[in-house]
N, C-alpha and C. Protein backbone atom coordinates (compact mmCIF):
# COMPACT_ATOMS: atom_id res chain seq x y z
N UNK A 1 0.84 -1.18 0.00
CA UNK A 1 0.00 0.00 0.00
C UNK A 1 0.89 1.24 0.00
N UNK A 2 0.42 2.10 -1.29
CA UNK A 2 1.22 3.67 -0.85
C UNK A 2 0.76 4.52 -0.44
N UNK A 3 1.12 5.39 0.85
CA UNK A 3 0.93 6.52 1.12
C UNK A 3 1.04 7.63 0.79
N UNK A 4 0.06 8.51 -0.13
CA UNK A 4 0.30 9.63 -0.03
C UNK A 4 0.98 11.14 0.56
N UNK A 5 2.06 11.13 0.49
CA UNK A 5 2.49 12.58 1.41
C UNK A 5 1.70 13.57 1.15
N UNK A 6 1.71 14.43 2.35
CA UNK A 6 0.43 15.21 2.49
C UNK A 6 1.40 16.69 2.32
N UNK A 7 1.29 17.54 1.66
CA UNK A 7 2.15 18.57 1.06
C UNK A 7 2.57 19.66 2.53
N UNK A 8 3.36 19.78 2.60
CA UNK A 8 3.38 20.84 4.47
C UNK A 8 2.62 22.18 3.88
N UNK A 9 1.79 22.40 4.89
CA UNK A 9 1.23 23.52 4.94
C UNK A 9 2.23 24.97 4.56
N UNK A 10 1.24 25.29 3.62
CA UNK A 10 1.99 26.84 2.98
C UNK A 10 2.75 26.49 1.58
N UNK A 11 2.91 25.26 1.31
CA UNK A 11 3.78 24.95 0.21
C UNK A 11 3.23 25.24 -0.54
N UNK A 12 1.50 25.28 -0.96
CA UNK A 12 1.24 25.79 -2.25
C UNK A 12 1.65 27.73 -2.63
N UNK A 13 1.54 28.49 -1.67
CA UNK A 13 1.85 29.63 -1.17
C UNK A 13 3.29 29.95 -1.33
N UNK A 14 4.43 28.88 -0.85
CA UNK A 14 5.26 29.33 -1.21
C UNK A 14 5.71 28.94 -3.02
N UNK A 15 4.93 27.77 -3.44
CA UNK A 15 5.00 27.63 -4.92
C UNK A 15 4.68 29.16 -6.05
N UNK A 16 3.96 29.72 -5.04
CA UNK A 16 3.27 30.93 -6.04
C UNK A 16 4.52 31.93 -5.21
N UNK A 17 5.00 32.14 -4.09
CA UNK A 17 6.01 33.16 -3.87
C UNK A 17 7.27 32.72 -5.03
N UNK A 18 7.88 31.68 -5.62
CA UNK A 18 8.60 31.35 -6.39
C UNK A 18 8.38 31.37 -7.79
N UNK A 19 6.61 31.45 -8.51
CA UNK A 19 6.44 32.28 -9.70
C UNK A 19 6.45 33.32 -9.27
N UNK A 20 6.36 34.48 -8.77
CA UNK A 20 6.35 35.49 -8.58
C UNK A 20 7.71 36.26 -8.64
N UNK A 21 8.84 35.51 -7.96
CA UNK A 21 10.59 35.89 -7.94
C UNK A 21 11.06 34.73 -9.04
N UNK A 22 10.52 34.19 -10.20
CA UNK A 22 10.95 33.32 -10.98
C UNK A 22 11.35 34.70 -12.05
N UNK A 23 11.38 36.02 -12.34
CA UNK A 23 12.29 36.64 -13.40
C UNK A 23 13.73 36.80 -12.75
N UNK A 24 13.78 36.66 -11.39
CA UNK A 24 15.04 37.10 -11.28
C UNK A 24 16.27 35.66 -11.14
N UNK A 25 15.69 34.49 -11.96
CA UNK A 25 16.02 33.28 -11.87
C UNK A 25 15.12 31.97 -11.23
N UNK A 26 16.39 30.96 -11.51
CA UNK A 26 15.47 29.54 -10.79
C UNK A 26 15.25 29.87 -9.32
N UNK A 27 13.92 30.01 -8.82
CA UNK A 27 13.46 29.99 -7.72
C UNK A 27 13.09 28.49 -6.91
N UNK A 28 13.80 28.45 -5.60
CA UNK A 28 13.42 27.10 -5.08
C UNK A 28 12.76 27.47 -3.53
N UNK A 29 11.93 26.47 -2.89
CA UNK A 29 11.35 26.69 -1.76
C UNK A 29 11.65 25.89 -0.55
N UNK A 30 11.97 25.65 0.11
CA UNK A 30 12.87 24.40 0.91
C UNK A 30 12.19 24.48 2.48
N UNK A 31 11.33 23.51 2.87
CA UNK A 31 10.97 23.86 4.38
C UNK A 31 12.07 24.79 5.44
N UNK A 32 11.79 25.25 5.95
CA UNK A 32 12.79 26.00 7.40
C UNK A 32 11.98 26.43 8.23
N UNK A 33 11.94 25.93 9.50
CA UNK A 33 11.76 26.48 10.67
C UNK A 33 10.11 26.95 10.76
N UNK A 34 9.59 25.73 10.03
CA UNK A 34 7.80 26.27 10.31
C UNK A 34 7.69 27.02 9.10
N UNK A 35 8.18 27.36 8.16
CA UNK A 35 7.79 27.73 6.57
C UNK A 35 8.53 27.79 5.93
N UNK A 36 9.16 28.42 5.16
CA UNK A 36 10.22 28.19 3.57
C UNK A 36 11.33 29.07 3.81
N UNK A 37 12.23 28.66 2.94
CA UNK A 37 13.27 29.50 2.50
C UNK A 37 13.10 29.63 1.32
N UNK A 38 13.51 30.98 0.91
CA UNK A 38 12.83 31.02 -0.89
C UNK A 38 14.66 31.78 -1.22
N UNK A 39 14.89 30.46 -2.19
CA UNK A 39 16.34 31.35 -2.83
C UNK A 39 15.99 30.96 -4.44
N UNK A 40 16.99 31.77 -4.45
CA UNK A 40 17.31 32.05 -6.19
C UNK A 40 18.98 32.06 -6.88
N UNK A 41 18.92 30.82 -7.38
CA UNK A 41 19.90 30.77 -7.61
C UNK A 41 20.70 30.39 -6.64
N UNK A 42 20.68 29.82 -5.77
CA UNK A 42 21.24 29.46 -4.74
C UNK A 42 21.12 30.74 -3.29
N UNK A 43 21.05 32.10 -3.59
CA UNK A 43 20.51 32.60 -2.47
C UNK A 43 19.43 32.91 -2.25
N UNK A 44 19.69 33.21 -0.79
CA UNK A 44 17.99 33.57 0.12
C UNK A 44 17.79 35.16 -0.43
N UNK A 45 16.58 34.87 -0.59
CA UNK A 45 16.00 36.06 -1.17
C UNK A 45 14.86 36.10 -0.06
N UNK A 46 14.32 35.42 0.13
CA UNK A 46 13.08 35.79 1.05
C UNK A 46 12.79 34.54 2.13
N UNK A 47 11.56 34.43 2.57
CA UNK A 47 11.46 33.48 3.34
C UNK A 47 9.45 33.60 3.83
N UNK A 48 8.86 32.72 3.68
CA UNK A 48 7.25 32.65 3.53
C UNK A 48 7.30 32.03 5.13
N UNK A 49 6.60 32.83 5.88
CA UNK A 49 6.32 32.76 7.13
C UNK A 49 4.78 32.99 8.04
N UNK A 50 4.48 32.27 8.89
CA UNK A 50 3.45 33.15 9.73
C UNK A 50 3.64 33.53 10.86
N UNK A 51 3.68 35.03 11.09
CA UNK A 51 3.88 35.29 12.24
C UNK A 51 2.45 35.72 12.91
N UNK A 52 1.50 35.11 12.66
CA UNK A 52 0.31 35.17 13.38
C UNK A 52 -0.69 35.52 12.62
N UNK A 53 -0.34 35.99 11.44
CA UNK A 53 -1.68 36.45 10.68
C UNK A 53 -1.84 36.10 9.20
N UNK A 54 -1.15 34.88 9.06
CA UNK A 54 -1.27 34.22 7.96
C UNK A 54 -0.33 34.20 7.26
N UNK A 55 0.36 33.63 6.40
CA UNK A 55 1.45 33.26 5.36
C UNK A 55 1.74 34.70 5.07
N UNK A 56 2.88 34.67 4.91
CA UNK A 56 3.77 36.10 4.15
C UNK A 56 4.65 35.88 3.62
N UNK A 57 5.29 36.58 1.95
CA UNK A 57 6.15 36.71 2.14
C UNK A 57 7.25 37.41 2.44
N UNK A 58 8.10 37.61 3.02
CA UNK A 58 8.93 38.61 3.46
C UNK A 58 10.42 38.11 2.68
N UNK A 59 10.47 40.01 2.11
CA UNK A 59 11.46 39.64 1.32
C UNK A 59 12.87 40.50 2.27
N UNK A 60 14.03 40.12 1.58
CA UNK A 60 15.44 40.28 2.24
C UNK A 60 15.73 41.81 2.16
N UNK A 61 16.16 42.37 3.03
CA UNK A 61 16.28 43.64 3.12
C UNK A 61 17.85 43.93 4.03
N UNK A 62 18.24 45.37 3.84
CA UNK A 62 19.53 45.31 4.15
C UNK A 62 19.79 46.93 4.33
N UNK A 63 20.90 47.56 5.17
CA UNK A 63 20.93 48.92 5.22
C UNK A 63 20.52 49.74 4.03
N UNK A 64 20.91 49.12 2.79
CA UNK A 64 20.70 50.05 1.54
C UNK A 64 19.46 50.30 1.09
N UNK A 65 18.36 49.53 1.79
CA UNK A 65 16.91 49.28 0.91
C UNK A 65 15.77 49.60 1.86
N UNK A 66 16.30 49.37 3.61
CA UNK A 66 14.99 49.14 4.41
C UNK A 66 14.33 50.33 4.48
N UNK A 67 14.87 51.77 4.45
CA UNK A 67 14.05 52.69 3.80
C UNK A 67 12.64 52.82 2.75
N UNK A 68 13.36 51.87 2.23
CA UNK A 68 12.13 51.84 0.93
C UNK A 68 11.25 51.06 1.81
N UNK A 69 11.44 49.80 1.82
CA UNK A 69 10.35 48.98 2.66
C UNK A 69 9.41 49.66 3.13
N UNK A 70 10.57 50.50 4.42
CA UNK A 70 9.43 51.13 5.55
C UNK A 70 8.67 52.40 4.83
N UNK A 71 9.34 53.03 3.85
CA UNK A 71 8.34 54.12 3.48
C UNK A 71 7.04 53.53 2.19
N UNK A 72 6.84 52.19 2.32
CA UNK A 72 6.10 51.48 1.48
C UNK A 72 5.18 51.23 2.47
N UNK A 73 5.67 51.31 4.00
CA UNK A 73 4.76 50.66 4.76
C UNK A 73 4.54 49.23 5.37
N UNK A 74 5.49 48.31 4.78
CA UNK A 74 5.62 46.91 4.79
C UNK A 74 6.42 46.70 6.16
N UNK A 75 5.91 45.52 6.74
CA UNK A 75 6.29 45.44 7.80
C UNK A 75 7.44 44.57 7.84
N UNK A 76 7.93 44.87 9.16
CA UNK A 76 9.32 44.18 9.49
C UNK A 76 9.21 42.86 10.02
N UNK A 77 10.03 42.02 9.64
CA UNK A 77 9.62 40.30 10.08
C UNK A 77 10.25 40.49 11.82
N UNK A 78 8.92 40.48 12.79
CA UNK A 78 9.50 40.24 14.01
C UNK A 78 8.71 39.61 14.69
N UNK A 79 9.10 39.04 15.66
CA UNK A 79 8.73 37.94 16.38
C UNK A 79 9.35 37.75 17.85
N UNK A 80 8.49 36.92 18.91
CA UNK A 80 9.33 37.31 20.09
C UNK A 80 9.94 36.19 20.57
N UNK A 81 10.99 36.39 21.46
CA UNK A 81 12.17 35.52 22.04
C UNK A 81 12.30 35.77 23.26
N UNK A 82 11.70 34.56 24.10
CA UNK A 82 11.85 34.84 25.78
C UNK A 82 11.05 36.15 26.22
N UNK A 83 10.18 36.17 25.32
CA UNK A 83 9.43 37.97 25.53
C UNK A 83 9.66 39.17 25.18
N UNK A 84 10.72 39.19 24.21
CA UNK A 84 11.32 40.05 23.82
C UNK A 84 11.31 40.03 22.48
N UNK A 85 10.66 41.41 21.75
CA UNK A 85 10.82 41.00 20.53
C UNK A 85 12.01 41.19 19.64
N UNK A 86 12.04 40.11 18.81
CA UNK A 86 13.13 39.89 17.50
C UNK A 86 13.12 40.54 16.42
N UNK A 87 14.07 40.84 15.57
CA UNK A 87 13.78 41.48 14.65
C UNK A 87 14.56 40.59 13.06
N UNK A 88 14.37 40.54 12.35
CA UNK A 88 15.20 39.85 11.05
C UNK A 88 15.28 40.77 10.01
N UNK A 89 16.73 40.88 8.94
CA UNK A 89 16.26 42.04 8.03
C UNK A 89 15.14 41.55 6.89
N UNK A 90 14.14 41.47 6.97
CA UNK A 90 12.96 41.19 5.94
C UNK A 90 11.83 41.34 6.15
N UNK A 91 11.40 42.05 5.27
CA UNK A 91 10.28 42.90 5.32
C UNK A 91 8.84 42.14 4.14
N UNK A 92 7.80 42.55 4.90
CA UNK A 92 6.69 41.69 4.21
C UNK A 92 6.30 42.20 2.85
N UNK A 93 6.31 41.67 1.42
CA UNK A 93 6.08 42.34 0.39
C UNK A 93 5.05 42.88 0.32
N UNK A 94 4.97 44.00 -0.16
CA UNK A 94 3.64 44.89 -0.28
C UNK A 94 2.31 44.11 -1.25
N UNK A 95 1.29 44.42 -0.85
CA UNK A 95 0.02 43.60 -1.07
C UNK A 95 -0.63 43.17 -2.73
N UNK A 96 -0.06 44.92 -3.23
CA UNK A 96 0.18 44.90 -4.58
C UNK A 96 0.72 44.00 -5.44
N UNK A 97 2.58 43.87 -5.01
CA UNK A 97 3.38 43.57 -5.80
C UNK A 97 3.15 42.12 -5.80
N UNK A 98 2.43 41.47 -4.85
CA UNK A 98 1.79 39.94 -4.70
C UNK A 98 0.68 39.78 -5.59
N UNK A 99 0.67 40.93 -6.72
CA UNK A 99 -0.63 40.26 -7.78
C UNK A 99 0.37 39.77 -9.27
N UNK A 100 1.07 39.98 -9.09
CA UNK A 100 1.83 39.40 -10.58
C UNK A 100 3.25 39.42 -10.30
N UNK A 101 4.35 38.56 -11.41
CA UNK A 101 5.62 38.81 -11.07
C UNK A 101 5.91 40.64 -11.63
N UNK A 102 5.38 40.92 -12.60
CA UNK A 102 5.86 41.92 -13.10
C UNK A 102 5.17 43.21 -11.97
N UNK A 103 4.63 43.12 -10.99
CA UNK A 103 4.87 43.78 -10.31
C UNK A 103 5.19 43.58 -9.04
N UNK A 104 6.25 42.56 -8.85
CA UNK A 104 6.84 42.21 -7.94
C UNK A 104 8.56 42.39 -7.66
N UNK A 105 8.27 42.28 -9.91
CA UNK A 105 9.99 42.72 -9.80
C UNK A 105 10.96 43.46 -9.31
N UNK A 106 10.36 45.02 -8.97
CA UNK A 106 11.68 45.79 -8.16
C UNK A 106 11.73 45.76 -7.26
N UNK A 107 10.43 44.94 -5.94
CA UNK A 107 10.37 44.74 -4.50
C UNK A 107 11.78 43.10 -4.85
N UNK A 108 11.41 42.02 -6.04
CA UNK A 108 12.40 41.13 -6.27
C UNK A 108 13.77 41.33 -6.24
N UNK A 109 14.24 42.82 -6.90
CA UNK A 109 15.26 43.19 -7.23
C UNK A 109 16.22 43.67 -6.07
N UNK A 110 14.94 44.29 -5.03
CA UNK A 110 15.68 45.17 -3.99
C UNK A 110 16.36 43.74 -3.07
N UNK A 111 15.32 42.50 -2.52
CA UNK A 111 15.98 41.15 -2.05
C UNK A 111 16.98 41.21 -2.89
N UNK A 112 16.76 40.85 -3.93
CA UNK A 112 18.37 40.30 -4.69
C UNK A 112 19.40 40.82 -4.78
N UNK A 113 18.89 42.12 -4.39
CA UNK A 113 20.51 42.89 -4.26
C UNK A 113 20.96 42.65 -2.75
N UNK A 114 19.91 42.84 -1.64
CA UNK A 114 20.51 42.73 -0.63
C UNK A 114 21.26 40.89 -0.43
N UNK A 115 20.72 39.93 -1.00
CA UNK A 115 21.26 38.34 -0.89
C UNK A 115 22.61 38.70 -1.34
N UNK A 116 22.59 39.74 -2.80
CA UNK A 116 24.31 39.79 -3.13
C UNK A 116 25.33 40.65 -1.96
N UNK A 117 24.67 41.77 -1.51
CA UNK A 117 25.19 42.54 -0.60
C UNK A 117 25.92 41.43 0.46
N UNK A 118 25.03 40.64 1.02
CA UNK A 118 25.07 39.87 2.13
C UNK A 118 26.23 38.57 2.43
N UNK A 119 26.09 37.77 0.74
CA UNK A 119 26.96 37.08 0.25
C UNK A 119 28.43 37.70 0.40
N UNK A 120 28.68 39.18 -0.27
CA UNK A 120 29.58 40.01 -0.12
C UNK A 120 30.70 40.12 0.65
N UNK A 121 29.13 40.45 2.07
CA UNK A 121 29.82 40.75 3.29
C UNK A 121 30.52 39.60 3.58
N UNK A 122 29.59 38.27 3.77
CA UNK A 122 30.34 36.88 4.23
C UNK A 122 31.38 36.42 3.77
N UNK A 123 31.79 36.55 2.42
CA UNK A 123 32.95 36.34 2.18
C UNK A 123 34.37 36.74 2.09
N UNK A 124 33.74 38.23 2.45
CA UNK A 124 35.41 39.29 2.73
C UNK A 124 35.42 38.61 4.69
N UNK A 125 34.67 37.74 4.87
CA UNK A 125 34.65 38.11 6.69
C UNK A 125 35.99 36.38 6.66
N UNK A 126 36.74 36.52 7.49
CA UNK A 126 37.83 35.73 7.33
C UNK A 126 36.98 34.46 8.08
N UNK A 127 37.51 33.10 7.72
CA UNK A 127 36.77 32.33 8.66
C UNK A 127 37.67 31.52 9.92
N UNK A 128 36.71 30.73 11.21
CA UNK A 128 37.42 30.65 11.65
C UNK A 128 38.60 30.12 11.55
N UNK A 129 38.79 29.29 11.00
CA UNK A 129 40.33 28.48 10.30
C UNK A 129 41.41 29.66 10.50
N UNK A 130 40.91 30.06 9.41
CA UNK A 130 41.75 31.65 8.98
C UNK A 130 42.07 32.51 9.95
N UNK A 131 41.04 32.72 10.67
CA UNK A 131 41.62 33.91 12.03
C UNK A 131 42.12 33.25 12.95
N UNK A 132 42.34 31.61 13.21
CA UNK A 132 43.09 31.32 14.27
C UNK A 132 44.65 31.41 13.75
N UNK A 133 44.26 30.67 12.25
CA UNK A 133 46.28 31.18 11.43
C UNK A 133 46.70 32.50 11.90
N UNK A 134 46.10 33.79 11.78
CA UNK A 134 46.45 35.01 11.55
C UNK A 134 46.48 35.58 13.00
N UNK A 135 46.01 34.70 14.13
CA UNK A 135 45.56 35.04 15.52
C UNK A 135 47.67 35.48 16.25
N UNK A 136 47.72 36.45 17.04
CA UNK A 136 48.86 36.49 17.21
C UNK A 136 49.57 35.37 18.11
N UNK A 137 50.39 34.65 17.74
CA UNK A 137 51.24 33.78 18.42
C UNK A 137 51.20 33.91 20.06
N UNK A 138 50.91 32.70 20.78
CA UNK A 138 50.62 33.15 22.16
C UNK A 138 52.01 33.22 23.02
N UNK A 139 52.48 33.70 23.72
CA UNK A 139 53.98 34.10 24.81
C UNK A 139 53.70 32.38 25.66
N UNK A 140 54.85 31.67 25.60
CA UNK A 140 54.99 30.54 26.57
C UNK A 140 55.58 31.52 28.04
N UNK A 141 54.58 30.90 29.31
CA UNK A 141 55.28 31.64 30.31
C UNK A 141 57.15 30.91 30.61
């Protein structure tokens, strides 16, 4: 007898967040942490979540862009920890740009620049391997 797998909740949701960021490449959706990771091309661009009021997606945001976000009005992905609330850089796409890809593209564009920004940063950052080589030689007493 075969069992049917039963699709995780939100996957059809995040199938349509991935036509939607499918101009800016192959879009994939990958469970994480109670909803998706949405990359492109191998990076995170966004991530389809509920933080209480139903599926979102929230796209990647970064010093250069969260301006725009917030003067769009879109909210900030936060959530609380030990009672305290959290904050992540990604912001919920505006209500609009969730009716087609072509008007999703420059809210798409602004994530994709920040995934490259981000990538950027991580790879000029030395790793640990590297900073224990470069760490200064310790004094034998």
């Amino acid at each position: 007898m075969t069992v049917a797998k039963k699709p995780a909740p939100g996957a059809d949701f995040a199938a349509y967040a991935c036509e939607l960021l499918a101009p800016l490449g192959r879009c994939t959706a990958k469970r994480m942490f109670g909803g998706f990771g949405i990359s492109v091309d191998g990076l995170t661009v966004a991530i389809v979540a509920d933080l209480g009021d139903g599926l979102r997606l929230w796209l990647k945001a970064d010093e250069t862009n969260r301006a725009t976000y917030e003067a769009a009005g879109c909210a900030r992905f936060t959530y609380p920890m030990a009672g305290v609330p959290r904050s992540m850089n990604y912001y919920a796409a505006p209500d609009d740009a969730m009716e087609s890809p072509g008007a999703m593209q420059p809210w798409a564009r602004l994530a994709w620049d920040a995934a490259l920004s981000a990538r950027a940063a991580a790879s000029s950052r030395p790793t640990q391997a590297a900073a224990k080589k470069t760490a200064a030689p310790k004094k034998k007493a």
